[in-house]
Protein backbone atom coordinates (compact mmCIF):
# COMPACT_ATOMS: atom_id res chain seq x y z
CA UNK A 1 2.25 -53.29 -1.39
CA UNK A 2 3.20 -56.79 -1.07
CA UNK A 3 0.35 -59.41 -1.13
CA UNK A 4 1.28 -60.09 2.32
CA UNK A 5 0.41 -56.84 3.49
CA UNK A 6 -2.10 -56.00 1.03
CA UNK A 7 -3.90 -58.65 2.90
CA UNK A 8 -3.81 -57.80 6.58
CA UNK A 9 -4.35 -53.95 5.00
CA UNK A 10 -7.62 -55.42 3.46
CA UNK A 11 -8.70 -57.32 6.64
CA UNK A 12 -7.83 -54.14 8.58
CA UNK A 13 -9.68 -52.03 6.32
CA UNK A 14 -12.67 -54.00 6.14
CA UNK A 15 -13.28 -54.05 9.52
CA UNK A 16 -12.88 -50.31 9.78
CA UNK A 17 -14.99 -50.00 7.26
CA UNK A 18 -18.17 -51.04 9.00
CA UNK A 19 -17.24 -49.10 11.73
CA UNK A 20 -18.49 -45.36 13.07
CA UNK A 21 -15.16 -44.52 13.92
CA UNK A 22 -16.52 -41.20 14.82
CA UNK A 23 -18.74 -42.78 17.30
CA UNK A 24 -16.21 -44.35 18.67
CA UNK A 25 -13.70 -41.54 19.12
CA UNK A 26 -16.48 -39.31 20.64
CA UNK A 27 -17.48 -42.55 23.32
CA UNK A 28 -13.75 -42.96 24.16
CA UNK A 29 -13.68 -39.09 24.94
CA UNK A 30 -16.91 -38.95 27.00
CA UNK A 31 -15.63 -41.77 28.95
CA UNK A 32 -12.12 -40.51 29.57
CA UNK A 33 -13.52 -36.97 30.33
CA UNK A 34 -17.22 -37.34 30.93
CA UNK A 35 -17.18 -35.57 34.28
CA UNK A 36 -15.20 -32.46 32.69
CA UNK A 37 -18.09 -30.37 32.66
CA UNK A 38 -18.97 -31.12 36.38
CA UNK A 39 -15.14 -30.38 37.27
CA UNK A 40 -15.53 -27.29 35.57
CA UNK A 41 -18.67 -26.31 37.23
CA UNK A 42 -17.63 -27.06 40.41
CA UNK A 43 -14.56 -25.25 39.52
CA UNK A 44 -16.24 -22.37 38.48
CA UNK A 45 -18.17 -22.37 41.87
CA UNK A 46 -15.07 -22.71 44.06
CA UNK A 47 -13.70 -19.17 42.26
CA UNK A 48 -16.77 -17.55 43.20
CA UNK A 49 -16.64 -18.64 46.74
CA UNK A 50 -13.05 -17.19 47.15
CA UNK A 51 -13.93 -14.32 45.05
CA UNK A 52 -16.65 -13.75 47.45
CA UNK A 53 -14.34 -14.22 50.83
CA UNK A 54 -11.96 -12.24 49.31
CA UNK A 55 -14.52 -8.96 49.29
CA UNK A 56 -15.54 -9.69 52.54
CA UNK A 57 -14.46 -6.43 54.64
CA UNK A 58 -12.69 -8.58 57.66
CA UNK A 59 -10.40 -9.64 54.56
CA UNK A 60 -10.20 -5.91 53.03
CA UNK A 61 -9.36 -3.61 55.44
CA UNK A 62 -8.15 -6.64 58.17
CA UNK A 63 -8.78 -5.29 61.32
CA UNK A 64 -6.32 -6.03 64.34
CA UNK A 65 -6.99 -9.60 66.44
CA UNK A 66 -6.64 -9.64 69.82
CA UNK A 67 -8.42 -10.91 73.19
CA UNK A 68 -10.92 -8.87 74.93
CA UNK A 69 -11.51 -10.12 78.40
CA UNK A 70 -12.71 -13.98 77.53
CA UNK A 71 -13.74 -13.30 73.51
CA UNK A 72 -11.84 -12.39 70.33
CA UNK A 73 -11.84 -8.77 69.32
CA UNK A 74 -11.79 -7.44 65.63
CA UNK A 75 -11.18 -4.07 65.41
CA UNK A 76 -10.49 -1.14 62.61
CA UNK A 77 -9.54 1.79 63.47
CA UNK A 78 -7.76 3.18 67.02
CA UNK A 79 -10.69 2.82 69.66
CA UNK A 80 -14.08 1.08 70.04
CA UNK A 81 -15.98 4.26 69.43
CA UNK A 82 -14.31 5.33 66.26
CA UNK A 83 -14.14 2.21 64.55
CA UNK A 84 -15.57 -1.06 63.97
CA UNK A 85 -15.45 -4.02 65.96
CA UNK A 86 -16.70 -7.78 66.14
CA UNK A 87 -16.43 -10.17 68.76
CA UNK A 88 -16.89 -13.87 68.79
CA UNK A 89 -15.22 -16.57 70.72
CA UNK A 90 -13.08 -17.65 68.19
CA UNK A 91 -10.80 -15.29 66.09
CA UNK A 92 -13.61 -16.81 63.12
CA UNK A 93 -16.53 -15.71 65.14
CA UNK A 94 -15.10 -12.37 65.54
CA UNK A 95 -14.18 -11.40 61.99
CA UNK A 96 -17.72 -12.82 61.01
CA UNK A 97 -19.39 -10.36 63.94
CA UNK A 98 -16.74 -7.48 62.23
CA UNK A 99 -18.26 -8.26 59.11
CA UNK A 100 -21.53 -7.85 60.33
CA UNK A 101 -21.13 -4.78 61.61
CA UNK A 102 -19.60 -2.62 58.75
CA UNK A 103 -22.38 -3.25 57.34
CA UNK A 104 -25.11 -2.77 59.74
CA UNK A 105 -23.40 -0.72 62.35
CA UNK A 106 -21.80 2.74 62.79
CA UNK A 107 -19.12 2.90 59.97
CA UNK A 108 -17.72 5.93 60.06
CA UNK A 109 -17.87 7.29 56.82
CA UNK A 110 -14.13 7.32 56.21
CA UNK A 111 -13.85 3.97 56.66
CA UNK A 112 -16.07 2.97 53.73
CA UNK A 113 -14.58 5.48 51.43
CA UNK A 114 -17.06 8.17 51.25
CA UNK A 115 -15.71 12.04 51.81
């Protein structure tokens, strides 16, 4: 090296030198991406949420939406009596109430996959 640059490379390095450059890396990354495990949990918590909806069994076996007299109707299968059916005043409402009811109502057994 020239003396020239051998002596910025010596102020450079001396300076460096006394530094935790380590520490300093690891402080820039924590405060360009300190909220990364947050995202990532929250992320996480989203998925299960859809995962969740996307079981539900208004989403599985989606019944048929229509009006009954002033409420929302969801229905599976051809007729009140053989199927399943929720109603609620918004199409929401209903598929919630549908919900509801394959689980706690008469399901007939067909319908939930048993033989």
């Amino acid at each position: 090296m020239s003396d020239n640059y051998q002596a910025i490379y010596d102020a450079v390095r001396s300076r460096i030198g006394h530094a935790d450059v380590g520490q300093a890396v690891e402080s820039a990354l924590r405060e360009a991406f300190g909220n990364a495990d947050h995202i990532i949990r929250c992320a996480a918590q989203e998925f299960g949420v859809a995962g969740a909806e996307m079981q539900r069994p208004a989403v599985v076996f989606r019944p048929v939406l229509s009006i009954d007299g002033s409420q929302w109707c969801a229905l599976y299968g051809d007729n009140l009596q053989n199927g399943v059916a929720g109603f609620g005043d918004t199409p929401e409402a209903a598929m919630r109430a549908f919900d509801h009811a394959w689980f706690n109502d008469k399901t007939p057994l067909t319908a939930r996959g048993a033989q």
